[in-house]
Protein backbone atom coordinates (compact mmCIF):
# COMPACT_ATOMS: atom_id res chain seq x y z
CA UNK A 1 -5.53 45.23 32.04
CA UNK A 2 -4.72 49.34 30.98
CA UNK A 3 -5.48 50.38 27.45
CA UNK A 4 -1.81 51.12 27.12
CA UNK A 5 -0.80 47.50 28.08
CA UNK A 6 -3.37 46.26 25.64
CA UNK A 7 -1.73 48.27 23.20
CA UNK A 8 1.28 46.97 23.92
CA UNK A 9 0.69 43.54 23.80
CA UNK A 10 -0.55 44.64 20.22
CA UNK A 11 2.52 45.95 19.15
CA UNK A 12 4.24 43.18 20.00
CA UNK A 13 2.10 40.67 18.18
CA UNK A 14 2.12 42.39 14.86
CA UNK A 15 6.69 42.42 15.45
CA UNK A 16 6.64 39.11 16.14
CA UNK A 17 4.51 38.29 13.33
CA UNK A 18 5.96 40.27 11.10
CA UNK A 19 9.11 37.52 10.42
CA UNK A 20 6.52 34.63 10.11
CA UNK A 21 4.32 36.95 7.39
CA UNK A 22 7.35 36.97 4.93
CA UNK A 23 8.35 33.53 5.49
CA UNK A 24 5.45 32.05 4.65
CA UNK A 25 3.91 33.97 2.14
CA UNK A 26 7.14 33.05 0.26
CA UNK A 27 6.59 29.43 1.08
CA UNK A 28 3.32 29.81 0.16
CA UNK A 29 4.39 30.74 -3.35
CA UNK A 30 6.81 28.08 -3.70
CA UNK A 31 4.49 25.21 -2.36
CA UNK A 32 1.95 26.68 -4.90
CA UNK A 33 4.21 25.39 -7.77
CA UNK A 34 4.54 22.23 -6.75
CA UNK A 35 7.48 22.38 -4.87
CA UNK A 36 8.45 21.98 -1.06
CA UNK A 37 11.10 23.40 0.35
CA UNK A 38 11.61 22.57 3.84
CA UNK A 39 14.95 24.77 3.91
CA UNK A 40 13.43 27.61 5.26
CA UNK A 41 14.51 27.83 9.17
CA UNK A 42 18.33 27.43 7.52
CA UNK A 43 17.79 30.20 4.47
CA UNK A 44 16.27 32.80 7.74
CA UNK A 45 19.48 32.59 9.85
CA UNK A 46 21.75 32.69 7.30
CA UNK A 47 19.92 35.96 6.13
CA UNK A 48 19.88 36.90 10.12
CA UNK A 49 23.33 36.81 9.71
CA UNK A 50 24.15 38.30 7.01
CA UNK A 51 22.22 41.20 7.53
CA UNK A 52 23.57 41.63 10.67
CA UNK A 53 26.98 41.60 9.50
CA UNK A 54 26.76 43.71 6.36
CA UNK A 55 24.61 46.49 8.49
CA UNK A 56 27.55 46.21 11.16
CA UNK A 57 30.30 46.79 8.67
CA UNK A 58 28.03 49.36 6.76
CA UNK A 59 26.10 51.14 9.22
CA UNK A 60 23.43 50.42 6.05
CA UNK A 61 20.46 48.45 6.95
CA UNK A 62 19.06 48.44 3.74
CA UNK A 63 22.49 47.35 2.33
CA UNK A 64 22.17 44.65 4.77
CA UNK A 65 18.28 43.31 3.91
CA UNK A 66 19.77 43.72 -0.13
CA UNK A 67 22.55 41.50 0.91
CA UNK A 68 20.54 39.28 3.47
CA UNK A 69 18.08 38.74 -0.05
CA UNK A 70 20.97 37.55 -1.82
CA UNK A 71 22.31 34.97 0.37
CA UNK A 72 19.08 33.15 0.98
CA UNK A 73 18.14 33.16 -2.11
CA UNK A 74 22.09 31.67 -3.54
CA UNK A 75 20.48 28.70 -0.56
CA UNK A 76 17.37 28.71 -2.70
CA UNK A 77 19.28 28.31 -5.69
CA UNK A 78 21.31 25.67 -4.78
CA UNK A 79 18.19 23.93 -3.64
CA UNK A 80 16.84 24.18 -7.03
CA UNK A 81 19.30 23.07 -8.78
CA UNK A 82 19.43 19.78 -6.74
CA UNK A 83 15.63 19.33 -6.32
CA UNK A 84 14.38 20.56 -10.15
CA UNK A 85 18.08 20.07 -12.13
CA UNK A 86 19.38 16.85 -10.63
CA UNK A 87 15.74 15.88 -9.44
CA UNK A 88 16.90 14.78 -5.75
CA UNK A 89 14.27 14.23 -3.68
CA UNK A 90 12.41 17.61 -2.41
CA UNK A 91 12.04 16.53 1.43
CA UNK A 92 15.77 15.65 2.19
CA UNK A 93 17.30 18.31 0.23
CA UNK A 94 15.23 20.94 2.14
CA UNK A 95 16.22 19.14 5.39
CA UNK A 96 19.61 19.16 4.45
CA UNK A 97 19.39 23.24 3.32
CA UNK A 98 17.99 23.47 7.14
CA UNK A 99 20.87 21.62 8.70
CA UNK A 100 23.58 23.16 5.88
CA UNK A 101 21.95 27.25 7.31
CA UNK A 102 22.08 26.09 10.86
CA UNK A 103 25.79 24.78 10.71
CA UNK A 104 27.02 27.85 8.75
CA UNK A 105 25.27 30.74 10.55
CA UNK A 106 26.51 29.39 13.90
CA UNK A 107 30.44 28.77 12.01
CA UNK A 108 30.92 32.25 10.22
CA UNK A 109 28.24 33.69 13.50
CA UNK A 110 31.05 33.21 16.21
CA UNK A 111 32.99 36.59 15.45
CA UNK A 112 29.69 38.73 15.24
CA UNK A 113 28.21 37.40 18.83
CA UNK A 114 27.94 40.35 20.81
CA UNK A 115 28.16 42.98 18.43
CA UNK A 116 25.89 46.91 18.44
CA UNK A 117 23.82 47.54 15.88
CA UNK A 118 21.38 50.09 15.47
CA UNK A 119 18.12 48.64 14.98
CA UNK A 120 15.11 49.96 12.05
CA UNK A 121 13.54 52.51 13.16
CA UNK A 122 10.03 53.25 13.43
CA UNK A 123 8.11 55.52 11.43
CA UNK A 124 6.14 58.12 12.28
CA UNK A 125 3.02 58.95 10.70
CA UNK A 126 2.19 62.38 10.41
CA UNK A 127 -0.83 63.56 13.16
CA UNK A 128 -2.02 60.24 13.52
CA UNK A 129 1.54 58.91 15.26
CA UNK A 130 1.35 61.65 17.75
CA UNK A 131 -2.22 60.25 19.38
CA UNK A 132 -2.09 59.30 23.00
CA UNK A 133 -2.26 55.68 23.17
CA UNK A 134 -3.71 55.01 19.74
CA UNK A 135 -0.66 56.36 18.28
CA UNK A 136 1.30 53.36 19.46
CA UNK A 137 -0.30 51.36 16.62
CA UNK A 138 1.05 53.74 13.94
CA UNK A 139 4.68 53.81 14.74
CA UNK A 140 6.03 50.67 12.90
CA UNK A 141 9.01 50.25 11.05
CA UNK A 142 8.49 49.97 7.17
CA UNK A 143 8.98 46.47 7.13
CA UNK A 144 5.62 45.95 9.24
CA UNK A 145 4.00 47.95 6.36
CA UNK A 146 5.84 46.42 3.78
CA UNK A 147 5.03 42.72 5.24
CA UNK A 148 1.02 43.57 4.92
CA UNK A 149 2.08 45.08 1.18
CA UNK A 150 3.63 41.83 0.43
CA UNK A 151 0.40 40.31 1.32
CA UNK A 152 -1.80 41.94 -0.62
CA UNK A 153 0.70 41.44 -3.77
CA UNK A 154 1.05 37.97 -3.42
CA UNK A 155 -2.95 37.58 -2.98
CA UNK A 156 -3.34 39.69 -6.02
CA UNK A 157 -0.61 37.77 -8.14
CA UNK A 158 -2.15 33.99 -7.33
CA UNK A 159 -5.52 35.27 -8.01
CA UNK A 160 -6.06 37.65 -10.65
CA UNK A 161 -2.55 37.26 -13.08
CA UNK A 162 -1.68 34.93 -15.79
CA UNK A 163 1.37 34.22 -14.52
CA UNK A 164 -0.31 33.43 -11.05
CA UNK A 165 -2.74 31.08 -12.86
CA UNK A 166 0.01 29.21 -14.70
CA UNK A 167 2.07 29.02 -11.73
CA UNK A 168 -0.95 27.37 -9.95
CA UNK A 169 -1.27 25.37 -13.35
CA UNK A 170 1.74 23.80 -12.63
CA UNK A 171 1.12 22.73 -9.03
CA UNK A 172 -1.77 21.08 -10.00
CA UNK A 173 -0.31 18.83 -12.78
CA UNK A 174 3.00 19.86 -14.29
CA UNK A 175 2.84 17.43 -16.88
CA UNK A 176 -0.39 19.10 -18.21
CA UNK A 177 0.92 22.36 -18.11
CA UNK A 178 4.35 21.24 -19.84
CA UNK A 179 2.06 19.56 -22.69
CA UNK A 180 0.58 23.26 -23.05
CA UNK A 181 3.86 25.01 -23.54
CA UNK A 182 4.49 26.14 -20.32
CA UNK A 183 7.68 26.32 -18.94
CA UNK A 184 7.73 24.02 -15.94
CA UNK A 185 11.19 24.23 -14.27
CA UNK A 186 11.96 27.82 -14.96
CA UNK A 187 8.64 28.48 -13.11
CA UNK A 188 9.36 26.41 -10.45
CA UNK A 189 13.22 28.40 -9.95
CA UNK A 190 11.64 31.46 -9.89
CA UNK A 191 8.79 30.80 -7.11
CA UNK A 192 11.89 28.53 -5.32
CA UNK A 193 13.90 32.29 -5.61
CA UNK A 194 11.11 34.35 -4.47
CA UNK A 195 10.70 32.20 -1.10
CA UNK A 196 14.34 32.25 -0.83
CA UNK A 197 14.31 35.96 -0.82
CA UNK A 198 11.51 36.25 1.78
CA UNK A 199 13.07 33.94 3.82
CA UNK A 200 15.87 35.74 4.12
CA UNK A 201 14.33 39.12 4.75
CA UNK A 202 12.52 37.21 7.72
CA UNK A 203 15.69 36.55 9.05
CA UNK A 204 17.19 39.86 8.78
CA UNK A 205 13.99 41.23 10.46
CA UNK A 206 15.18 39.08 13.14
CA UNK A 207 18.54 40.26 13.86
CA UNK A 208 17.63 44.08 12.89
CA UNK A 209 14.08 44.88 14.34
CA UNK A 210 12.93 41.77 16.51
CA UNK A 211 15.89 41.62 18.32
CA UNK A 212 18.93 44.00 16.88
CA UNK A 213 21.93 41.59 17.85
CA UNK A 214 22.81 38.38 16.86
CA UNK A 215 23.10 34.80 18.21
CA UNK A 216 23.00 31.65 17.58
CA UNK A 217 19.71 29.98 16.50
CA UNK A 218 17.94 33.02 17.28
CA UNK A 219 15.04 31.89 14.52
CA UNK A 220 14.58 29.61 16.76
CA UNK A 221 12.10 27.51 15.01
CA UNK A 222 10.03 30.09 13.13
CA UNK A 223 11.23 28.75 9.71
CA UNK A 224 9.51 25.43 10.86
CA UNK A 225 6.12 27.76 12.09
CA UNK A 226 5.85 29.83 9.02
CA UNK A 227 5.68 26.05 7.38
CA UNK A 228 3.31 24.83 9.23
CA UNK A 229 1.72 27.81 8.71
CA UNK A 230 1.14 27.30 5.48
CA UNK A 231 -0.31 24.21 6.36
CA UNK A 232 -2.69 25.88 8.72
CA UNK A 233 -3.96 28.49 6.19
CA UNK A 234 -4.93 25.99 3.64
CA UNK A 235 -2.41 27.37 1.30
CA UNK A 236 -4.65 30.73 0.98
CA UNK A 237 -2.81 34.15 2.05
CA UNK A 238 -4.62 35.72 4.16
CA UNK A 239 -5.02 32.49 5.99
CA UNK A 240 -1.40 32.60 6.33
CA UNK A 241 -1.87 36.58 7.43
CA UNK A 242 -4.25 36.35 10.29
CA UNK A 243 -2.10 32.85 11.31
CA UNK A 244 1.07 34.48 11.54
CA UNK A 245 -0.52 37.29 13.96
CA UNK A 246 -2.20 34.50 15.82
CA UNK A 247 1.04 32.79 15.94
CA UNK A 248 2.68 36.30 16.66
CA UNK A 249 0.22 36.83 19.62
CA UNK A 250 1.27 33.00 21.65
CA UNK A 251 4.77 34.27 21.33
CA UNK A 252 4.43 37.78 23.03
CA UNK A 253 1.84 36.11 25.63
CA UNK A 254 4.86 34.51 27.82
CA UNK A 255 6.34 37.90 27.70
CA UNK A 256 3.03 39.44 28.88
CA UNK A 257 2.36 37.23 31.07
CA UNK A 258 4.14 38.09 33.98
CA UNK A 259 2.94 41.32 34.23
CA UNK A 260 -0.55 40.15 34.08
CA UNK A 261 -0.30 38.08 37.39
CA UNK A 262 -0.09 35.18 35.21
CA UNK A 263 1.82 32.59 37.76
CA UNK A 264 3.14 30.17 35.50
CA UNK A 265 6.74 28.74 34.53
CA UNK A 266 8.74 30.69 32.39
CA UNK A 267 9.50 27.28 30.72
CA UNK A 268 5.61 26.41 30.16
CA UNK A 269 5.09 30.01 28.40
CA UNK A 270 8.32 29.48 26.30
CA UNK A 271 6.66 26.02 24.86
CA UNK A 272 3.01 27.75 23.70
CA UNK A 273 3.96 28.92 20.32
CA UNK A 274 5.41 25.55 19.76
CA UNK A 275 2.36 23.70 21.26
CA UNK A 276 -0.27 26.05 19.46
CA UNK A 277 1.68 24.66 16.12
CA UNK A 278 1.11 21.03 16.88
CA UNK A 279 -2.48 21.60 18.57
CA UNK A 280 -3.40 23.41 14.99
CA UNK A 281 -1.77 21.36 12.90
CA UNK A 282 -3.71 18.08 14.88
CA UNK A 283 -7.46 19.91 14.20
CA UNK A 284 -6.86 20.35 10.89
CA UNK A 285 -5.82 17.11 9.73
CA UNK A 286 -8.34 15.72 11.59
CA UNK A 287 -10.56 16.07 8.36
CA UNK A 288 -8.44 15.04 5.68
CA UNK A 289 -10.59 16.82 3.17
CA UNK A 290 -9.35 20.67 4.30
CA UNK A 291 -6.10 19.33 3.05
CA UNK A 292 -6.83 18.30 -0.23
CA UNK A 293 -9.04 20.99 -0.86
CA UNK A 294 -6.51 23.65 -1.32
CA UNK A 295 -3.23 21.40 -1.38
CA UNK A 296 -1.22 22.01 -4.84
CA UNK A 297 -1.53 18.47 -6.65
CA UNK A 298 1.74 17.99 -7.56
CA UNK A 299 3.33 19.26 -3.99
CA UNK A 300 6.60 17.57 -3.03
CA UNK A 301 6.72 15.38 -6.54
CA UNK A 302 9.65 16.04 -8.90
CA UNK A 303 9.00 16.23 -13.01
CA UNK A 304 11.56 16.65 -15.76
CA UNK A 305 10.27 17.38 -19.26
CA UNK A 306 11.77 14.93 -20.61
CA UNK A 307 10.15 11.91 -18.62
């Protein structure tokens, strides 16, 4: 293997991760209030296609992640109103989000199929871009950048603010919290919001950077990843960082792998991110206590003040 392939390879892992970084970070946020929403593979492709289609009609890409923002999180919002207004039950109502995003995205998606769009572009780093070889690794688009900003905000926020320590408050025990004046549901709406927006910037990363087109199901089962994700990382973010580039570096390997002599189905190579989720997901479980170590109390259970 040449220096420039390694480079390459990367490349591609930090794109690829990129979508699964802002996903679930924003999960990650929402789980951490007590609340799981399971609606995130439905909020990314309707924000796939919305940014897709507003950046079409615009030639505005940055119109189109405003507007792809918007539209996941309404799908956020109508999941909070059913799961922390009319206190439905957390894992059906994300399911049905899921199933609601897939159905819609592939309806209103049928008269953008095959579509141009210009793509983000990437930037270029004064000096340090212009390297041989080494350059390569400083000539992302923003988002990249912005994905490992996110990071570091959302790390900051759950660990060292008052309103990160309140919202972690209230995944522990919302009832104790509520007793202490704290304001339970709006809490809850605005970390449900927040992974609403991510989600829908993953999705628009998607159908703008990853691949600039769009089709049908193209998330193809990342919203489910950057879940289990979560999962995987213990609900700690830069867990869920080095995970998604792990993650990010599975998916590019049946792209690689071909031209690395690699003689092996195209079919078996498309099934490793998938498998690597499930493997993961097995090993940690396995010990019941890295769970419950880290897992938000409350996670999944609905409360109402008034009960």
């Amino acid at each position: 293997m040449t220096s420039a392939h390694l480079i390459a390879i990367i490349v591609s892992t930090v794109i690829a991760a990129t979508p699964l970084i802002y996903a679930a970070l924003g999960e990650l946020v929402v789980e951490r209030s007590g609340v799981l929403n399971l609606g995130v593979e439905g909020m990314m492709l309707v924000g796939a296609l919305t940014a897709f289609a507003v950046g079409h009609a615009t030639g505005n890409l940055f119109i189109g992640y405003l507007a792809a923002m918007l539209a996941s999180l309404a799908l956020s919002l109508l999941f909070g109103f059913l799961t922390l207004t009319l206190q439905t039950n957390q894992v059906a109502t994300g399911l049905a989000l899921t199933l609601f995003g897939i159905g819609l995205s592939a309806f209103v998606g049928r008269t953008f199929a095959g579509l141009p769009i210009t793509g983000l572009e990437p930037l270029s780093i004064p000096v340090i871009s212009g390297l041989p070889i080494v350059g390569a690794l400083f000539r992302f688009d923003w988002l990249v950048y912005l994905s490992i900003a996110l990071y570091f905000a959302v790390d900051y926020f759950l660990r060292r603010t008052r309103a990160g320590l309140r919202l972690r408050a209230i995944g522990e025990s919302p009832a104790s919290a509520h007793a202490l004046g704290q304001h339970v549901i709006r809490t809850r709406y605005l970390a449900v919001m927040f992974g609403g927006a991510t989600s829908g910037i993953a999705g628009a990363y998607l159908s703008t950077a990853l691949t600039p087109m769009w089709v049908e199901g193209m998330s193809a089962g990342r919203g489910w990843i950057a879940l289990a994700l979560v999962v995987f990382a213990t609900w700690k973010p830069l867990r869920v960082l080095l995970g998604a580039y792990l993650f990010g570096g599975v998916t590019v390997l049946q792209l690689h792998a071909q031209g690395l002599g690699i003689d092996v189905p195209s079919e078996i190579l498309s099934m490793l991110p998938y498998v690597a989720t499930i493997v993961v997901l097995v090993l940690i479980c396995r010990d019941p206590r890295t769970i419950l170590l880290n897992q938000p109390a409350s996670l999944g259970k609905s409360f109402h003040p008034d009960v």
